[in-house]
Protein backbone atom coordinates (compact mmCIF):
# COMPACT_ATOMS: atom_id res chain seq x y z
CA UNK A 1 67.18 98.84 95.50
CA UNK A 2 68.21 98.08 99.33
CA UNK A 3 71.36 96.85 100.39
CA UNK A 4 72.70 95.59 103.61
CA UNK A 5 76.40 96.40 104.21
CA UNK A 6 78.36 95.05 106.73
CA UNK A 7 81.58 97.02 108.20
CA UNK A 8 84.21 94.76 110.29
CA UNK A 9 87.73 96.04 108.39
CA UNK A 10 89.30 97.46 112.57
CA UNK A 11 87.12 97.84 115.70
CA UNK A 12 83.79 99.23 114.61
CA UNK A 13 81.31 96.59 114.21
CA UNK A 14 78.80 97.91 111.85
CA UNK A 15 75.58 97.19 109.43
CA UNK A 16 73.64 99.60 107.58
CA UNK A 17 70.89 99.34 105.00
CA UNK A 18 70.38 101.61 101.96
CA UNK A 19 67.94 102.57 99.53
CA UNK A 20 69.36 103.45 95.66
CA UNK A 21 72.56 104.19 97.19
CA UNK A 22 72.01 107.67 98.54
CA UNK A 23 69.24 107.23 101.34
CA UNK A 24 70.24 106.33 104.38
CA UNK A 25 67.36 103.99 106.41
CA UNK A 26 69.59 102.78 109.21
CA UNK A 27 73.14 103.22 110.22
CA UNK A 28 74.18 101.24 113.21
CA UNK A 29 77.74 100.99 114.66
CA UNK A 30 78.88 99.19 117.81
CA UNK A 31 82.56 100.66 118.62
CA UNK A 32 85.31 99.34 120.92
CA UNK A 33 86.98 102.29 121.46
CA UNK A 34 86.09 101.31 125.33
CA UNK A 35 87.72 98.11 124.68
CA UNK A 36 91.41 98.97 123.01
CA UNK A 37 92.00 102.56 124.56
CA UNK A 38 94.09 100.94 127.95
CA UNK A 39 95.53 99.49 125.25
CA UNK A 40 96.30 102.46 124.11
CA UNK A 41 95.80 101.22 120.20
CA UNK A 42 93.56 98.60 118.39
CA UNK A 43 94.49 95.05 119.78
CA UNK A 44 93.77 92.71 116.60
CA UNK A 45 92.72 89.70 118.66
CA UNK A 46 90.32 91.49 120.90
CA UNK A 47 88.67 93.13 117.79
CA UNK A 48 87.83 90.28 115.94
CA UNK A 49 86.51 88.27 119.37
CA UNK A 50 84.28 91.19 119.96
CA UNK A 51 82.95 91.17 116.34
CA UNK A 52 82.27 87.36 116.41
CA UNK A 53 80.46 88.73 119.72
CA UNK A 54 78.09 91.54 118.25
CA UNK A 55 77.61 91.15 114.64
CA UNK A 56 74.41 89.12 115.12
CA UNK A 57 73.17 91.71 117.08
CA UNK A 58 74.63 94.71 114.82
CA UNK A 59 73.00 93.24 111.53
CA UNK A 60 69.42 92.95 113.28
CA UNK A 61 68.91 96.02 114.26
CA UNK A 62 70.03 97.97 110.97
CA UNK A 63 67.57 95.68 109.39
CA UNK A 64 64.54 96.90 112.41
CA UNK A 65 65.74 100.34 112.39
CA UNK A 66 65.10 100.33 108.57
CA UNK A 67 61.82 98.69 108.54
CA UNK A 68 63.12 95.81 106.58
CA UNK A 69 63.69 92.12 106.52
CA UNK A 70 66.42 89.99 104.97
CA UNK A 71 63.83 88.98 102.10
CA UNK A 72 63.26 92.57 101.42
CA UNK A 73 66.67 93.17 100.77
CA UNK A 74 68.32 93.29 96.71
CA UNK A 75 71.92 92.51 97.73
CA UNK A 76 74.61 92.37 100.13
CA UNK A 77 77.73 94.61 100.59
CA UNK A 78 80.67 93.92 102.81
CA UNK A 79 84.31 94.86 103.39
CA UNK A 80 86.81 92.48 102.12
CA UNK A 81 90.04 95.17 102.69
CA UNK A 82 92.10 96.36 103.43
CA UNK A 83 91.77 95.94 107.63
CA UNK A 84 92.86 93.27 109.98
CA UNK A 85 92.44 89.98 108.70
CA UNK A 86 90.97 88.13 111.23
CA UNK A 87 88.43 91.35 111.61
CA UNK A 88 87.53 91.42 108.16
CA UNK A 89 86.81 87.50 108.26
CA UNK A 90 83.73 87.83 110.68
CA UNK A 91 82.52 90.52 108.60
CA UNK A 92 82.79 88.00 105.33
CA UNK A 93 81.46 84.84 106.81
CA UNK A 94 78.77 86.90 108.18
CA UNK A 95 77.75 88.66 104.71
CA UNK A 96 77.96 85.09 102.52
CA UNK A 97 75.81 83.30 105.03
CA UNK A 98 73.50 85.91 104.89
CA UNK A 99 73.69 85.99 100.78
CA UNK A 100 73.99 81.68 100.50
CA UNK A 101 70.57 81.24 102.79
CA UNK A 102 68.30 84.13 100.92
CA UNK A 103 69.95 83.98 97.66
CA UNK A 104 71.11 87.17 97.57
CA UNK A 105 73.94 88.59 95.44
CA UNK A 106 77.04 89.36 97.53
CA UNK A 107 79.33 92.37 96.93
CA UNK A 108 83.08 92.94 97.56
CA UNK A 109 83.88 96.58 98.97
CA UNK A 110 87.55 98.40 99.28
CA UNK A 111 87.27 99.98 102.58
CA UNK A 112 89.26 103.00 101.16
CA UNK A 113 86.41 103.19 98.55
CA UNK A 114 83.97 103.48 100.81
CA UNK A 115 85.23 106.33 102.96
CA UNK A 116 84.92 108.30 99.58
CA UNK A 117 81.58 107.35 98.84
CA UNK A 118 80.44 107.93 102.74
CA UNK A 119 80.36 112.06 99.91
CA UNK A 120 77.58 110.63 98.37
CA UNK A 121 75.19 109.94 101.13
CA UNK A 122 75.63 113.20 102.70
CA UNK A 123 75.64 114.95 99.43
CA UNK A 124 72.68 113.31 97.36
CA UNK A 125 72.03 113.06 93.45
CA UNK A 126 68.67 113.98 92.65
CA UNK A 127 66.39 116.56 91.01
CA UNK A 128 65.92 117.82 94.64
CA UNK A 129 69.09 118.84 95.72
CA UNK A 130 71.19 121.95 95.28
CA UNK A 131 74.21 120.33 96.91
CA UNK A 132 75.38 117.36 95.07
CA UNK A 133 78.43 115.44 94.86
CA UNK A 134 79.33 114.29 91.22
CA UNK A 135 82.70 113.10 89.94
CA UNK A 136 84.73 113.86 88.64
CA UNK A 137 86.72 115.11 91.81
CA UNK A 138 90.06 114.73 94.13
CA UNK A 139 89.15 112.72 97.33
CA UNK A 140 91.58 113.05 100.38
CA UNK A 141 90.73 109.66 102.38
CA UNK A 142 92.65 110.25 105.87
CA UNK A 143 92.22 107.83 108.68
CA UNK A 144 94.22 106.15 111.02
CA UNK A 145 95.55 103.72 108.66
CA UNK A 146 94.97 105.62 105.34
CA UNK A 147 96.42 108.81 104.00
CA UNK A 148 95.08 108.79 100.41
CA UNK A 149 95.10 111.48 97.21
CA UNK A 150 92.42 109.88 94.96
CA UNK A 151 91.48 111.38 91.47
CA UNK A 152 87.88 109.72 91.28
CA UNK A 153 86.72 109.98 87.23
CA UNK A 154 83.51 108.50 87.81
CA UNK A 155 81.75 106.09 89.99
CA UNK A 156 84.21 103.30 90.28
CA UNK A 157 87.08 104.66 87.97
CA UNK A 158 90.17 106.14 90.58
CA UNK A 159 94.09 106.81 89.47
CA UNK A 160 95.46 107.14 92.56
CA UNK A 161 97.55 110.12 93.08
CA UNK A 162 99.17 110.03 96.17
CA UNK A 163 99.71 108.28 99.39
CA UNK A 164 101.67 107.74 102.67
CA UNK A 165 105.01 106.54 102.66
CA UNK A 166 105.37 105.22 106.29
CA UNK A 167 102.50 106.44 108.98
CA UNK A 168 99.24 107.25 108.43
CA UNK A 169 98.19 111.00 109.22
CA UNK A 170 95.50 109.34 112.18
CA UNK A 171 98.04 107.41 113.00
CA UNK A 172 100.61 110.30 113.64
CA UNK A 173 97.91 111.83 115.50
CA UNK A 174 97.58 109.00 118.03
CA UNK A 175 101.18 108.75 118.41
CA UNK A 176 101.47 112.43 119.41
CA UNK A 177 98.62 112.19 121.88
CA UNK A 178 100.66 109.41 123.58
CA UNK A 179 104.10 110.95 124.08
CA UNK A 180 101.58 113.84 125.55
CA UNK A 181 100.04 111.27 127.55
CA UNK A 182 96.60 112.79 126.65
CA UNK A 183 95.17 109.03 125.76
CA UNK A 184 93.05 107.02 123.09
CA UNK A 185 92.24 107.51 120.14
CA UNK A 186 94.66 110.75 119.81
CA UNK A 187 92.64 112.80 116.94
CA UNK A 188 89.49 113.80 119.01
CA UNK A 189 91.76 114.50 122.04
CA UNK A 190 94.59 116.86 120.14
CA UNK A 191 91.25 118.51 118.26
CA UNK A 192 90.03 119.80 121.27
CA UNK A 193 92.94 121.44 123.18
CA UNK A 194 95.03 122.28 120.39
CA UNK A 195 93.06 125.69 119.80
CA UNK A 196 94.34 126.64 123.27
CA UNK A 197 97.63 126.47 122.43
CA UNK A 198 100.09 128.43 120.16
CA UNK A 199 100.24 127.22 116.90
CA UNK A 200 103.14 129.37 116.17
CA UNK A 201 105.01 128.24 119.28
CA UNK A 202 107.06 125.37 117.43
CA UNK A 203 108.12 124.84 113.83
CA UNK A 204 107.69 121.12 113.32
CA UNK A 205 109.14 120.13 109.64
CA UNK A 206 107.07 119.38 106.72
CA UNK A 207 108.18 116.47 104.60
CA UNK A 208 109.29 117.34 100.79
CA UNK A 209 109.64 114.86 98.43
CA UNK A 210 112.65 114.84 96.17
CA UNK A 211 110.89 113.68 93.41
CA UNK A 212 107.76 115.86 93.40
CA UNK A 213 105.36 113.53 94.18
CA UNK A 214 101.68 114.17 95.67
CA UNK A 215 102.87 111.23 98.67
CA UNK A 216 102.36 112.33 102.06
CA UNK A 217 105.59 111.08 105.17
CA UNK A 218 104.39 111.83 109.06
CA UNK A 219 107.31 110.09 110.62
CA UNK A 220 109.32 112.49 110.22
CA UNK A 221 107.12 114.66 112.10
CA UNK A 222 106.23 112.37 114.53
CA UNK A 223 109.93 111.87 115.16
CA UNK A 224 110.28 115.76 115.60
CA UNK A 225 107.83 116.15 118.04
CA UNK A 226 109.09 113.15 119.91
CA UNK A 227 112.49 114.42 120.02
CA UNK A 228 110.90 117.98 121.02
CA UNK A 229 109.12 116.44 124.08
CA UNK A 230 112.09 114.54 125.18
CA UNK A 231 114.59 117.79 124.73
CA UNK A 232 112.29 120.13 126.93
CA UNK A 233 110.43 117.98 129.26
CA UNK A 234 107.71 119.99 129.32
CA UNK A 235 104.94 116.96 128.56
CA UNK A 236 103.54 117.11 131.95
CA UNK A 237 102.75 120.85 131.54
CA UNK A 238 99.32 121.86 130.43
CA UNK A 239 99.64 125.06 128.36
CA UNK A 240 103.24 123.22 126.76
CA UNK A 241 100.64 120.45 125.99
CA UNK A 242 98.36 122.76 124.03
CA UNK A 243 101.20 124.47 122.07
CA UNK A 244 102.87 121.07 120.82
CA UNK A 245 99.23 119.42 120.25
CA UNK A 246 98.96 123.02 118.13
CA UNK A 247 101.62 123.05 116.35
CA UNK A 248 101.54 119.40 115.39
CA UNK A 249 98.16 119.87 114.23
CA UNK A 250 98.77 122.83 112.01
CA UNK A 251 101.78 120.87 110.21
CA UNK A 252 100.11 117.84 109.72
CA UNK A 253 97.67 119.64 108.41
CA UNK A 254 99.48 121.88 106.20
CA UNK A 255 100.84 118.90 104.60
CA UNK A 256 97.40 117.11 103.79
CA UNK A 257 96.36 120.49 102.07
CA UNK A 258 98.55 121.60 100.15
CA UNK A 259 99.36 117.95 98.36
CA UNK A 260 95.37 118.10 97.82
CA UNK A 261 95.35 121.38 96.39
CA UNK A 262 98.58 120.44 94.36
CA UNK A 263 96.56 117.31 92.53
CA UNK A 264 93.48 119.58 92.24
CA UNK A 265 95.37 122.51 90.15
CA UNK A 266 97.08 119.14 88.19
CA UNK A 267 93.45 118.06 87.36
CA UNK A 268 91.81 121.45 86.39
CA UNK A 269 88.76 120.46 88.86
CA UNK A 270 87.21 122.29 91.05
CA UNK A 271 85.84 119.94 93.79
CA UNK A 272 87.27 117.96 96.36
CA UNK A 273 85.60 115.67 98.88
CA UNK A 274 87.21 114.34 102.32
CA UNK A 275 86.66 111.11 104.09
CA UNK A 276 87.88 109.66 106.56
CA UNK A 277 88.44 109.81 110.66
CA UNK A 278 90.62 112.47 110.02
CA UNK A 279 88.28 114.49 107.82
CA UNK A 280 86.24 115.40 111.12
CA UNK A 281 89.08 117.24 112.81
CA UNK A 282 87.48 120.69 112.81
CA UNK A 283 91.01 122.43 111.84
CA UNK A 284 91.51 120.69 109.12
CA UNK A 285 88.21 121.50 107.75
CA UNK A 286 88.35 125.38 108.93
CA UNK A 287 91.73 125.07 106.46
CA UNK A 288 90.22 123.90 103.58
CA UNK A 289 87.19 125.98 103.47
CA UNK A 290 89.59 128.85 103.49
CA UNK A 291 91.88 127.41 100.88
CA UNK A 292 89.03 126.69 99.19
CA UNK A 293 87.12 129.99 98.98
CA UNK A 294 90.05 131.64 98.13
CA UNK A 295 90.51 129.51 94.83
CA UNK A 296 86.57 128.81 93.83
CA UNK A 297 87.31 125.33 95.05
CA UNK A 298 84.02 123.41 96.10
CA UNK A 299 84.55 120.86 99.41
CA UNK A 300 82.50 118.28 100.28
CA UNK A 301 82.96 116.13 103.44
CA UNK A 302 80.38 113.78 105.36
CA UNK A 303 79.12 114.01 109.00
CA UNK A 304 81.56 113.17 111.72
CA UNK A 305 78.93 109.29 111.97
CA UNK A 306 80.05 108.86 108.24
CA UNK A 307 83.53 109.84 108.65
CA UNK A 308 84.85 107.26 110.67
CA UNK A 309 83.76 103.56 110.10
CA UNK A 310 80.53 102.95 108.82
CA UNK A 311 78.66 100.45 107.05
CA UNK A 312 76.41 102.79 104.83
CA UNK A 313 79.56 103.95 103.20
CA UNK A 314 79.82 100.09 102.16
CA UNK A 315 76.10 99.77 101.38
CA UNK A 316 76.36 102.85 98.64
CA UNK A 317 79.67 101.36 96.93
CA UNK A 318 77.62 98.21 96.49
CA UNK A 319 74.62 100.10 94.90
CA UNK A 320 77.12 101.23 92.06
CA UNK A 321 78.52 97.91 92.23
CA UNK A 322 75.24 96.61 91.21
CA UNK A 323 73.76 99.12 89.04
CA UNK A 324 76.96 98.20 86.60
CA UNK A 325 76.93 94.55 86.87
CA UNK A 326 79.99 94.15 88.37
CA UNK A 327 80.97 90.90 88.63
CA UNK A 328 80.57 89.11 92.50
CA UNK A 329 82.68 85.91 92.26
CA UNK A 330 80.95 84.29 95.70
CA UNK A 331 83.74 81.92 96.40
CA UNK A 332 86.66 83.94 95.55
CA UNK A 333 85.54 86.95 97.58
CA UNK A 334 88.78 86.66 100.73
CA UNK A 335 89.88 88.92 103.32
CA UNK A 336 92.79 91.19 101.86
CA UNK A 337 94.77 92.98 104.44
CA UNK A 338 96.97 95.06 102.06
CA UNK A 339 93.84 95.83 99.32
CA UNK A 340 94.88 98.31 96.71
CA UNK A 341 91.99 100.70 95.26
CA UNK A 342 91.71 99.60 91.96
CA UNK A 343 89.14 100.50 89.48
CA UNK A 344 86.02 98.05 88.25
CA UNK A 345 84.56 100.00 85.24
């Protein structure tokens, strides 16, 4: 079975197709980071002119790279939330003019879905393999818009366990990089000098819920190294730099971890899979593998291509989608800025 997805939720501009949701036979992504870093952040307007602009383009070569044509193809898959609106429109109009002229049956994707099936391309079921990814399993989807604590059942059936309360962890991390004038987008950056500096230097506070929930709160922590910054006035030098991107990192970090392991002990598994932007940062990775060996925890996580916005992460979901008949209302299907994850078996 191949499917096309198509990827236009923020300011990646992307088409993929897939074969039997696990085989990847083209993955192509046009970003604007170029575009919206003097910006210093994603400018809505610009990213949904510069969609309109390449998604033509985008969608014709996933379908050359892969050797395929649109008649060749079972079904299509697109983003319909959560994102910017007038971003996930192009992607939509795109995908049901595609679907009205070849007849093609057209599939509604969760964005946040996606990042947690991005697992399954990277970690294939078959005979073959020795490292697959099976629910059920906790999935930590952290992004610059999404800090998520996902109990996945099966393929399609999520409780949702725990989320942000104000920023997103990606979105902390940009922030930071800011008010350290190191630039856009802030993850990358504070990944690659923060293991010069002293993570011990600074004790930035972790947020505790008074009700014992698995939610995650960075403002507070954003807010602490803000005020830090200010206090000292030592943003301008280089080593001081290092240490706060360090010790930023580490509590952010800490935080993300130890929620996850929290809501894996509360299940009784003994996998978890990442996804995400965030889920490339190498210290956060280094931290679970650790955690993780220490308490015969298995963790999954994709390649740093499928952990920030893709469009085979899209085309899998809508594999599933298909293989259990889940309804695809044509008309209905609308942009949905705010889109909860919500189950469909």
């Amino acid at each position: 079975m191949l499917i096309l997805g198509i990827e236009t939720s923020c300011d990646e501009t992307a088409a993929s197709v897939v074969e039997d949701g696990r085989r990847m036979l083209s993955n192509v992504v046009s970003s604007q980071i170029d575009i919206h870093r003097k910006y210093g952040g994603v400018v809505p307007e610009l990213a949904s002119r510069k969609h309109l602009e390449t998604i033509n383009l985008v969608v014709e070569q996933a379908l050359s790279r892969a050797g395929r044509s649109f008649r060749e193809l079972d079904g299509i898959a697109v983003t319909y939330g959560p994102g910017l609106v007038a971003a996930l429109l192009v992607g939509l109009a795109t995908a049901k003019a595609v679907a009205y002229a070849f007849e093609l049956p057209l599939i509604g994707v969760n964005h946040i879905e996606g990042h947690i099936f991005s697992n399954f391309l990277e970690h294939p079921e078959n005979r073959f393999s020795t490292d697959k990814l099976v629910p059920p399993f906790i999935a930590l989807v952290v992004s610059g818009g999404h800090s998520d604590l996902v109990f996945v059942e099966g393929y399609g059936k999520y409780e949702l366990l725990g989320r942000t309360r104000d920023d997103a962890v990606g979105e902390a991390f940009d922030k930071v990089a800011k008010l350290l004038h190191l630039g856009y987008p802030g993850g990358p950056i504070i990944d690659e000098i923060a293991p010069k500096g002293n993570a011990e230097a600074i004790k930035f506070p972790l947020a505790r819920m008074k009700d014992d929930s698995l939610d995650f709160s960075f403002s507070g922590l954003k807010t602490a190294v803000a005020n830090f910054v200010k206090n000292h006035k030592l943003s301008i030098e280089p080593q001081s730099v290092a240490d706060i991107a360090a010790c930023f990192q580490r509590a952010a970090v800490e935080a993300l971890v130890e929620k996850t392991f929290c809501a894996i002990e509360e299940k009784g598994l003994d996998k978890v899979a990442l996804g995400g932007g965030v889920a490339s940062n190498s210290h956060l990775r280094s931290v679970f593998k650790n955690r993780a060996e220490k308490n015969g925890i298995e963790v999954y996580y994709p390649p740093p291509a499928l952990c920030t916005d893709n469009a085979a992460m899209i085309s899998c979901v809508g594999y599933y989608k298909m293989e259990h008949s889940v309804p695809r209302p044509f008309e209905s299907l609308t942009a949905e800025a705010n889109l909860e994850l919500e189950s469909w078996i």
